[in-house]
PDB file of N, CA and C in Angstrom:
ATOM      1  N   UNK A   1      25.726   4.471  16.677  1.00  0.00           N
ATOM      2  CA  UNK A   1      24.764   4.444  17.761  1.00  0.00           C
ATOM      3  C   UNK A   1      23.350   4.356  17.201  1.00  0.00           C
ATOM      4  N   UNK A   2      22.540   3.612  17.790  1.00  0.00           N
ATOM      5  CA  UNK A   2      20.980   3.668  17.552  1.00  0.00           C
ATOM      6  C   UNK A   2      20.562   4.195  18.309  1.00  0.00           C
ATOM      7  N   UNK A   3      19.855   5.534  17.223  1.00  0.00           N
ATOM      8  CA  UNK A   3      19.086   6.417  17.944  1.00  0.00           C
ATOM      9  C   UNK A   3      17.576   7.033  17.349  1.00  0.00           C
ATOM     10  N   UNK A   4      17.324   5.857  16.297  1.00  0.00           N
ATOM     11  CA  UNK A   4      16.304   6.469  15.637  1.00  0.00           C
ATOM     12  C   UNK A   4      15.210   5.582  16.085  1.00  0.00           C
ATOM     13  N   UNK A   5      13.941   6.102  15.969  1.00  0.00           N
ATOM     14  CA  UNK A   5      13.044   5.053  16.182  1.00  0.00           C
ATOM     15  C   UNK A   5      11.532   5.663  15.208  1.00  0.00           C
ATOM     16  N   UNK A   6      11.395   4.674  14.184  1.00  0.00           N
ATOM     17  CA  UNK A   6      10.558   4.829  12.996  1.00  0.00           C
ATOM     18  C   UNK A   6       9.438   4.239  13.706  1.00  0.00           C
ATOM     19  N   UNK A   7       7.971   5.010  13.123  1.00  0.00           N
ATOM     20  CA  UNK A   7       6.663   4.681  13.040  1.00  0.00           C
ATOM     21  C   UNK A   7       5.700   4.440  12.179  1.00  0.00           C
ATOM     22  N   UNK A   8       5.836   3.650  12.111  1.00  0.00           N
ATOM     23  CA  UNK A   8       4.991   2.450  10.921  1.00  0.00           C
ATOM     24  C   UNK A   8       3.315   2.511  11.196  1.00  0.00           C
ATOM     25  N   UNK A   9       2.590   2.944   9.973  1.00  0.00           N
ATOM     26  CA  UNK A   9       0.860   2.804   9.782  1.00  0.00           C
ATOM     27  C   UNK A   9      -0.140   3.775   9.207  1.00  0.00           C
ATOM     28  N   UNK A  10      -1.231   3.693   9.341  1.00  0.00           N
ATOM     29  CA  UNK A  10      -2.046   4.445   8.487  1.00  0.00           C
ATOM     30  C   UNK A  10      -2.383   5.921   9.373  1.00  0.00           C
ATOM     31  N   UNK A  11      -3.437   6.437   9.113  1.00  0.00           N
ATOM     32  CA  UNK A  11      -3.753   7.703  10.041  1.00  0.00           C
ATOM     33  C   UNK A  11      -4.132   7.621  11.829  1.00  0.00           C
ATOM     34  N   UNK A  12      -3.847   6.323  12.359  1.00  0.00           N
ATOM     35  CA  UNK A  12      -3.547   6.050  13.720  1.00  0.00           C
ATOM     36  C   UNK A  12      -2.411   6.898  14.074  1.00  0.00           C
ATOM     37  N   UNK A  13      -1.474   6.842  13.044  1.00  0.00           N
ATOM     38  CA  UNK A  13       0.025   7.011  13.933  1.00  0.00           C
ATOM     39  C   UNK A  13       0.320   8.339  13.068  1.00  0.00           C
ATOM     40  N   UNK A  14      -0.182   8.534  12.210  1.00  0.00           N
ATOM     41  CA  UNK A  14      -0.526  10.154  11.980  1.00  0.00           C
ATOM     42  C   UNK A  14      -0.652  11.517  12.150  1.00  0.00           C
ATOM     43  N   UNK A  15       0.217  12.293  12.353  1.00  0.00           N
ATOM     44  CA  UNK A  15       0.111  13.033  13.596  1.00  0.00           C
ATOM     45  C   UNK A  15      -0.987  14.198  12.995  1.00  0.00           C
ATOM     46  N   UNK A  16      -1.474  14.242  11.825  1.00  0.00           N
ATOM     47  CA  UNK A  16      -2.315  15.239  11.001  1.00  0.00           C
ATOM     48  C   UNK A  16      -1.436  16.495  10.201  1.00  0.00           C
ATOM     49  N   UNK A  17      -1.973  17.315   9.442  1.00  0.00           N
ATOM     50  CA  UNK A  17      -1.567  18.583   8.905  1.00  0.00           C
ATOM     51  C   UNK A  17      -2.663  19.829   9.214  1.00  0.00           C
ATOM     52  N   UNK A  18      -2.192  20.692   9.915  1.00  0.00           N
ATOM     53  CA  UNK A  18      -1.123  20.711  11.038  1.00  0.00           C
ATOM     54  C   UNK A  18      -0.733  19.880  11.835  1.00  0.00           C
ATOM     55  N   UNK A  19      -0.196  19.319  12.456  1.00  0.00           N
ATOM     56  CA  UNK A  19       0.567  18.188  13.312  1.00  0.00           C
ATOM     57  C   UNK A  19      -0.267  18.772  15.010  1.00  0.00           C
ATOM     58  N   UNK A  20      -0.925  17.527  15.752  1.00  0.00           N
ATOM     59  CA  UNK A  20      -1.786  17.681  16.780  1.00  0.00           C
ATOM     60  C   UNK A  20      -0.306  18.086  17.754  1.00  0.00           C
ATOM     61  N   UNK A  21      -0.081  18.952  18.701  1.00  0.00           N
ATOM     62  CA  UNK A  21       0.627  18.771  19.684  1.00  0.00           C
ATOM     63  C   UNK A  21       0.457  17.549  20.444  1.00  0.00           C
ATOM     64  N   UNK A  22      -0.561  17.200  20.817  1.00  0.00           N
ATOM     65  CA  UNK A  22      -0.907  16.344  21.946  1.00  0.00           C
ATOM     66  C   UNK A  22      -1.256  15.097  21.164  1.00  0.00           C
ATOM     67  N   UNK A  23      -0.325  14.287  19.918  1.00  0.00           N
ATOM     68  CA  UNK A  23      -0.461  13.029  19.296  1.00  0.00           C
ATOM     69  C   UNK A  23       0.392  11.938  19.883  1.00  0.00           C
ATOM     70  N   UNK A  24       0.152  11.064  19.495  1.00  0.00           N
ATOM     71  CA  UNK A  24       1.151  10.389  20.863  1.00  0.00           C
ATOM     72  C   UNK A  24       2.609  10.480  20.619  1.00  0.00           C
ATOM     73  N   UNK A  25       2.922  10.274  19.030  1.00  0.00           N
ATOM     74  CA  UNK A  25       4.338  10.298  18.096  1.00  0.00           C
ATOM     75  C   UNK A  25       4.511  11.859  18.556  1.00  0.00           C
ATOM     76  N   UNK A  26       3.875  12.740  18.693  1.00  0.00           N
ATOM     77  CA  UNK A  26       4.563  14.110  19.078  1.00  0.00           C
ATOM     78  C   UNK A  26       5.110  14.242  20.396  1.00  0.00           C
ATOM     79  N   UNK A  27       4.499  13.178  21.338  1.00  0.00           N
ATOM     80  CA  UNK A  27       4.670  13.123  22.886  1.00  0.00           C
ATOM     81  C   UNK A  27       5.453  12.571  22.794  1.00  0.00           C
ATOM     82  N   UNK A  28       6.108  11.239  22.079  1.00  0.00           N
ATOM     83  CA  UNK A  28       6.999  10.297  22.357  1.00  0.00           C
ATOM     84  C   UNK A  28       8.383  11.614  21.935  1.00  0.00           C
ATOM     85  N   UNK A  29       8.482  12.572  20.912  1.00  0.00           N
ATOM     86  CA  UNK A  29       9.632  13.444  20.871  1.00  0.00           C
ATOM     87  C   UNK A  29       9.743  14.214  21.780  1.00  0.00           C
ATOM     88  N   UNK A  30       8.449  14.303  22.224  1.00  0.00           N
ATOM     89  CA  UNK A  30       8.973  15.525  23.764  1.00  0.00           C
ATOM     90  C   UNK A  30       9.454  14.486  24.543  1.00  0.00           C
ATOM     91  N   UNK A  31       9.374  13.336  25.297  1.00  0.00           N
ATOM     92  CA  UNK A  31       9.548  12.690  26.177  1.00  0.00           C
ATOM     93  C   UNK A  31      11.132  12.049  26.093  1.00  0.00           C
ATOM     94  N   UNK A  32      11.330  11.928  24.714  1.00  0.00           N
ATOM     95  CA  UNK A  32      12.728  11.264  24.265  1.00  0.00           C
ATOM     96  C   UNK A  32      13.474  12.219  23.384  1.00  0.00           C
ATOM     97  N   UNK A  33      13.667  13.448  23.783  1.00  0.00           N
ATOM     98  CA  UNK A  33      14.903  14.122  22.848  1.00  0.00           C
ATOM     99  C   UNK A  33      15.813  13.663  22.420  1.00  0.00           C
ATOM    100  N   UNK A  34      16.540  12.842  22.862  1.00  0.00           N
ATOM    101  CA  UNK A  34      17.804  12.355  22.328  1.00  0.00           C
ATOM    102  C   UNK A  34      17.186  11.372  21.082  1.00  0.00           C
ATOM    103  N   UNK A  35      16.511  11.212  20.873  1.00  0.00           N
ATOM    104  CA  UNK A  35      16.236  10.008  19.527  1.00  0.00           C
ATOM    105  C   UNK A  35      15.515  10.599  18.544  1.00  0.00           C
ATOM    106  N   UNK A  36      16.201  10.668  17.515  1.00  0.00           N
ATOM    107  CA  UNK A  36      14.988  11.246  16.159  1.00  0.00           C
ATOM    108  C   UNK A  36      13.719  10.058  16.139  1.00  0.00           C
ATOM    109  N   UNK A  37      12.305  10.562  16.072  1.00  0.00           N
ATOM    110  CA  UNK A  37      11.411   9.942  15.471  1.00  0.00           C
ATOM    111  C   UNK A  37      11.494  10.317  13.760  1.00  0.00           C
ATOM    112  N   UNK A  38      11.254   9.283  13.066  1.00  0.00           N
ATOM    113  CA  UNK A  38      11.126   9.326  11.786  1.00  0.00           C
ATOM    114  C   UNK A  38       9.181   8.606  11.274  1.00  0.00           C
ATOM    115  N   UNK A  39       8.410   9.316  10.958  1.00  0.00           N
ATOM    116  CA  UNK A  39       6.926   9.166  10.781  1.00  0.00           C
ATOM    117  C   UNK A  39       6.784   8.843   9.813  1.00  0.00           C
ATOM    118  N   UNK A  40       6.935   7.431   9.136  1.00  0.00           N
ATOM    119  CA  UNK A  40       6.729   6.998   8.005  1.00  0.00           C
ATOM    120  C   UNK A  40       4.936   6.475   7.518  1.00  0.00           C
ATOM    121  N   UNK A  41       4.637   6.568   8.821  1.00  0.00           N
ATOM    122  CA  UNK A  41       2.626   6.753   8.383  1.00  0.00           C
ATOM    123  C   UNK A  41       2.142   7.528   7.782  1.00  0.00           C
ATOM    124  N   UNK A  42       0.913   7.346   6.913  1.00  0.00           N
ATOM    125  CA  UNK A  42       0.100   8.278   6.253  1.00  0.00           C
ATOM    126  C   UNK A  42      -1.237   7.799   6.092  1.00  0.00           C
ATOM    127  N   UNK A  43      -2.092   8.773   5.800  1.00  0.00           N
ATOM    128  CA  UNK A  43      -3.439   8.388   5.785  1.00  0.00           C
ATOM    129  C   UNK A  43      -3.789   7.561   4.458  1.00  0.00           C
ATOM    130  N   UNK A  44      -4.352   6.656   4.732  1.00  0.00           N
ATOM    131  CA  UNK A  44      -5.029   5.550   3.924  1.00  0.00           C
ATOM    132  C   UNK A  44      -4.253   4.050   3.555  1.00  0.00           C
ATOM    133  N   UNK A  45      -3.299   4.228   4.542  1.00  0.00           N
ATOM    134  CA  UNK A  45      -2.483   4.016   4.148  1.00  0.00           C
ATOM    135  C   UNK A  45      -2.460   1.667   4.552  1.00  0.00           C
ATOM    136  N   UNK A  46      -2.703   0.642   3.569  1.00  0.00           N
ATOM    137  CA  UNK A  46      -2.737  -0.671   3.394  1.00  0.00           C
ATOM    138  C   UNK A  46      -1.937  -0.997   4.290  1.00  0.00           C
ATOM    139  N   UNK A  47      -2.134  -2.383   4.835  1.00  0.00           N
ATOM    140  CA  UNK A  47      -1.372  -3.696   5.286  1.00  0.00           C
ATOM    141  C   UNK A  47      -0.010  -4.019   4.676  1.00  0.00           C
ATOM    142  N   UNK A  48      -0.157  -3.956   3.439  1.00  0.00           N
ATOM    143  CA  UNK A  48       0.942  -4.044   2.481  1.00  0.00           C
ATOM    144  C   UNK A  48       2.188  -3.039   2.466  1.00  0.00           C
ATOM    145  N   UNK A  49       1.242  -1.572   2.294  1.00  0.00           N
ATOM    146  CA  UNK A  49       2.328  -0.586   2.090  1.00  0.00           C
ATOM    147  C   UNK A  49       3.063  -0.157   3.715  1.00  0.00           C
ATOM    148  N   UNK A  50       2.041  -0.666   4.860  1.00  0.00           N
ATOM    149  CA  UNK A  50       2.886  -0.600   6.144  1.00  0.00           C
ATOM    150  C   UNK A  50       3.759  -1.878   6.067  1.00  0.00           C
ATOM    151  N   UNK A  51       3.736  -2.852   5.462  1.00  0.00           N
ATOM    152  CA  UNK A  51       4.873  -3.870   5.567  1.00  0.00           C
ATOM    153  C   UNK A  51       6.123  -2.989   4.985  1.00  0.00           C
ATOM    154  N   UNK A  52       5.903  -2.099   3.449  1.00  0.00           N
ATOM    155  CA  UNK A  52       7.073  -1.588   3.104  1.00  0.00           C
ATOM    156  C   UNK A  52       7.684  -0.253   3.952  1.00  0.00           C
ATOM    157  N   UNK A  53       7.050   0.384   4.341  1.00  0.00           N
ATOM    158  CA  UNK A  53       7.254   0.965   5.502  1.00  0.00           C
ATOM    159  C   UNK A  53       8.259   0.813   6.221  1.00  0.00           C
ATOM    160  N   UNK A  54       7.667  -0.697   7.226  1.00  0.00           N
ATOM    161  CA  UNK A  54       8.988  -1.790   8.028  1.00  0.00           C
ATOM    162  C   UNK A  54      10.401  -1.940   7.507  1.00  0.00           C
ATOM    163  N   UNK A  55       9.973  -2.279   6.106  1.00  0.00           N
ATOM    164  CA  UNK A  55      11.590  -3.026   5.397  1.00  0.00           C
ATOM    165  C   UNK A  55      12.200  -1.321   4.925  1.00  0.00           C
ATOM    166  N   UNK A  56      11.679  -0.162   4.394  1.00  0.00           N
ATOM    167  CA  UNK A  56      12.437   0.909   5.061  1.00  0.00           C
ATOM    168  C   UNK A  56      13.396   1.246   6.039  1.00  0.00           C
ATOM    169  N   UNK A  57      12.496   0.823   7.400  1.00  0.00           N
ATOM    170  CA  UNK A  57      12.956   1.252   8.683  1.00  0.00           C
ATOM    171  C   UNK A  57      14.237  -0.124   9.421  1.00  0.00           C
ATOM    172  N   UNK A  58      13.395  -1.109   8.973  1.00  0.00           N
ATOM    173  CA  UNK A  58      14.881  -2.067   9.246  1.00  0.00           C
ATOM    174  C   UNK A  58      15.953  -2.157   8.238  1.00  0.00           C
ATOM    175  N   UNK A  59      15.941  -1.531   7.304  1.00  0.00           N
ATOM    176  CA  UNK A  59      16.742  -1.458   6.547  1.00  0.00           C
ATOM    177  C   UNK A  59      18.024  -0.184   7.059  1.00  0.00           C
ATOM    178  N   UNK A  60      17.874   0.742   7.952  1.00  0.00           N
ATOM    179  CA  UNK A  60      18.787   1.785   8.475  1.00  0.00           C
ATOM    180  C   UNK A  60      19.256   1.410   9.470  1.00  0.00           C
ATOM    181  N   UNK A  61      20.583   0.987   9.525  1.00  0.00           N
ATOM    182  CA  UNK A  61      21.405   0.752  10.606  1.00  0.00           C
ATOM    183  C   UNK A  61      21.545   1.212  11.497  1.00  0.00           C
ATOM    184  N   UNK A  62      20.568   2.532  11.836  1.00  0.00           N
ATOM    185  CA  UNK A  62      20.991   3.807  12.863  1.00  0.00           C
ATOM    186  C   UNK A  62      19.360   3.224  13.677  1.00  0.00           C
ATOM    187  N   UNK A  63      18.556   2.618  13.287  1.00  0.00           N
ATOM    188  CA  UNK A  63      16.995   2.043  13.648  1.00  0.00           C
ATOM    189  C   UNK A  63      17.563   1.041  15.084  1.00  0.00           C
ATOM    190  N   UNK A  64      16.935   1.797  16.409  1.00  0.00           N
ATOM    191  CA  UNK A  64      16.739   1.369  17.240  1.00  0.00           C
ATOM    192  C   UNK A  64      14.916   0.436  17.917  1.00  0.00           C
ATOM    193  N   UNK A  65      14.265   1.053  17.042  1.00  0.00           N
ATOM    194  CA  UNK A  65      12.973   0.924  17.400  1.00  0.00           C
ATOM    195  C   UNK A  65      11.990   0.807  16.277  1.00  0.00           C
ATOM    196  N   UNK A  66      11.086   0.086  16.287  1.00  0.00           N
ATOM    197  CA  UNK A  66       9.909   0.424  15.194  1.00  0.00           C
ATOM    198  C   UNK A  66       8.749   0.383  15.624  1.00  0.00           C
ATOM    199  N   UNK A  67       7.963   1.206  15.691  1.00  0.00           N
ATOM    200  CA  UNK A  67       6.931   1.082  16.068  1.00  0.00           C
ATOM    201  C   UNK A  67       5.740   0.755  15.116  1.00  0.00           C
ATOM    202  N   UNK A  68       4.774  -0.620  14.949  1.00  0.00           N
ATOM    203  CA  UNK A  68       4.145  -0.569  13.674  1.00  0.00           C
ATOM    204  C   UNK A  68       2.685  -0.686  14.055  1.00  0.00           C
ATOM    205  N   UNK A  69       2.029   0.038  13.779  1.00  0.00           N
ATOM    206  CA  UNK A  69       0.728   0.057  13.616  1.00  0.00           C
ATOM    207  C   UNK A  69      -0.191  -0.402  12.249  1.00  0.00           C
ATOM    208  N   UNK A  70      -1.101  -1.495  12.325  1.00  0.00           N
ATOM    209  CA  UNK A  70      -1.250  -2.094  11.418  1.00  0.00           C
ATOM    210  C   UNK A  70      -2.750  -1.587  10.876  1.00  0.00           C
ATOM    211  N   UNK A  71      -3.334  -1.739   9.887  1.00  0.00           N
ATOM    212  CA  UNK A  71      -4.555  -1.461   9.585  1.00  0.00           C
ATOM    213  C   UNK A  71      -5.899  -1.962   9.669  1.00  0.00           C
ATOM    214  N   UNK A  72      -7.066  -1.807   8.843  1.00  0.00           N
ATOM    215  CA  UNK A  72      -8.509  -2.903   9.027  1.00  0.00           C
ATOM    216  C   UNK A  72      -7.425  -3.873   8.059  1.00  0.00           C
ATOM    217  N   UNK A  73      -8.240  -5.442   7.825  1.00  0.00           N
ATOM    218  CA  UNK A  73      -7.811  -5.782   6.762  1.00  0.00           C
ATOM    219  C   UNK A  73      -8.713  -5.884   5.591  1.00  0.00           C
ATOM    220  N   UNK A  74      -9.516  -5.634   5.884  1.00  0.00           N
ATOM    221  CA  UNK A  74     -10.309  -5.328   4.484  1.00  0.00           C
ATOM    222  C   UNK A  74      -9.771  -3.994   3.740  1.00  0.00           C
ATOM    223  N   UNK A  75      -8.996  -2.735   4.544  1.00  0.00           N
ATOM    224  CA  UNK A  75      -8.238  -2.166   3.639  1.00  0.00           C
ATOM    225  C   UNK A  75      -7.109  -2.590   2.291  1.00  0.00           C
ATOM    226  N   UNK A  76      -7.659  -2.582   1.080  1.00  0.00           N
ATOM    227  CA  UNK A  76      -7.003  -3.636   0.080  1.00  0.00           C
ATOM    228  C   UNK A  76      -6.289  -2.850  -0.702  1.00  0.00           C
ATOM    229  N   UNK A  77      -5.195  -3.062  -1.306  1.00  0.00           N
ATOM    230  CA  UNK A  77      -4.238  -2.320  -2.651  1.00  0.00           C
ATOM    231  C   UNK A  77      -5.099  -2.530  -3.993  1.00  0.00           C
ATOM    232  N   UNK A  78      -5.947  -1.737  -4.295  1.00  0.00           N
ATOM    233  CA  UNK A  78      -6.621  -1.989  -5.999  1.00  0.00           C
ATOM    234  C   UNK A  78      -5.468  -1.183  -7.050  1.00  0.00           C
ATOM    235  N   UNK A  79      -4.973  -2.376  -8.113  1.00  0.00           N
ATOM    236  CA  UNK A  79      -4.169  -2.043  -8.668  1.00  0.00           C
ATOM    237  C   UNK A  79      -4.737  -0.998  -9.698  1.00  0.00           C
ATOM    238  N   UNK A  80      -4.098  -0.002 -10.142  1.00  0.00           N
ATOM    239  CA  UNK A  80      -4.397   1.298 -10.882  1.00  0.00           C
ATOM    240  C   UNK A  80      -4.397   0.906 -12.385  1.00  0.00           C
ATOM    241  N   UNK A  81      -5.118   0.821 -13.321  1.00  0.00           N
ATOM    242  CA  UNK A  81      -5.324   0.760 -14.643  1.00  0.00           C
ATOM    243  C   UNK A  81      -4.675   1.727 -15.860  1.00  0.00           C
ATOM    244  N   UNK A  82      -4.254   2.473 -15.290  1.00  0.00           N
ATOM    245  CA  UNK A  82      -4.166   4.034 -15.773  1.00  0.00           C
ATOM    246  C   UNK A  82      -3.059   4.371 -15.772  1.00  0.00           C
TER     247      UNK A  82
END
């Protein structure tokens, strides 16, 4: 059965630390109990690394939904030297 539904993006879809009650990804679990949300967003988070995100979430056979929130695009991946 598909019952999961993943959320894809940067600190839009973020729910914070502590986690806001009133975020929308926290509303969408009160509203839909029966479906795990899985919050694969984080803050700062590139165009790029929300594409890998996606191929995560379509990659689980149990993935009913994805929700993707995308970034600026001038947010860029600078590769690390170090």
């Amino acid at each position: 059965m598909k019952n999961v539904i993943y959320i894809c993006g940067d600190s839009v879809s973020q729910p914070g630390n502590p986690p806001r009650i009133n975020h929308w990804s926290k509303i969408l679990e009160v509203k839909f109990p029966e479906l795990k949300i899985k919050n694969l967003s984080y803050v700062g988070a590139t165009n790029f690394s929300i594409v890998s995100q996606v191929e995560v979430a379509i990659s689980d056979t149990s993935t009913a939904f994805v929700i993707v929130n995308g970034t600026d695009i001038y947010r860029l991946d600078v590769p690390n030297k170090y």
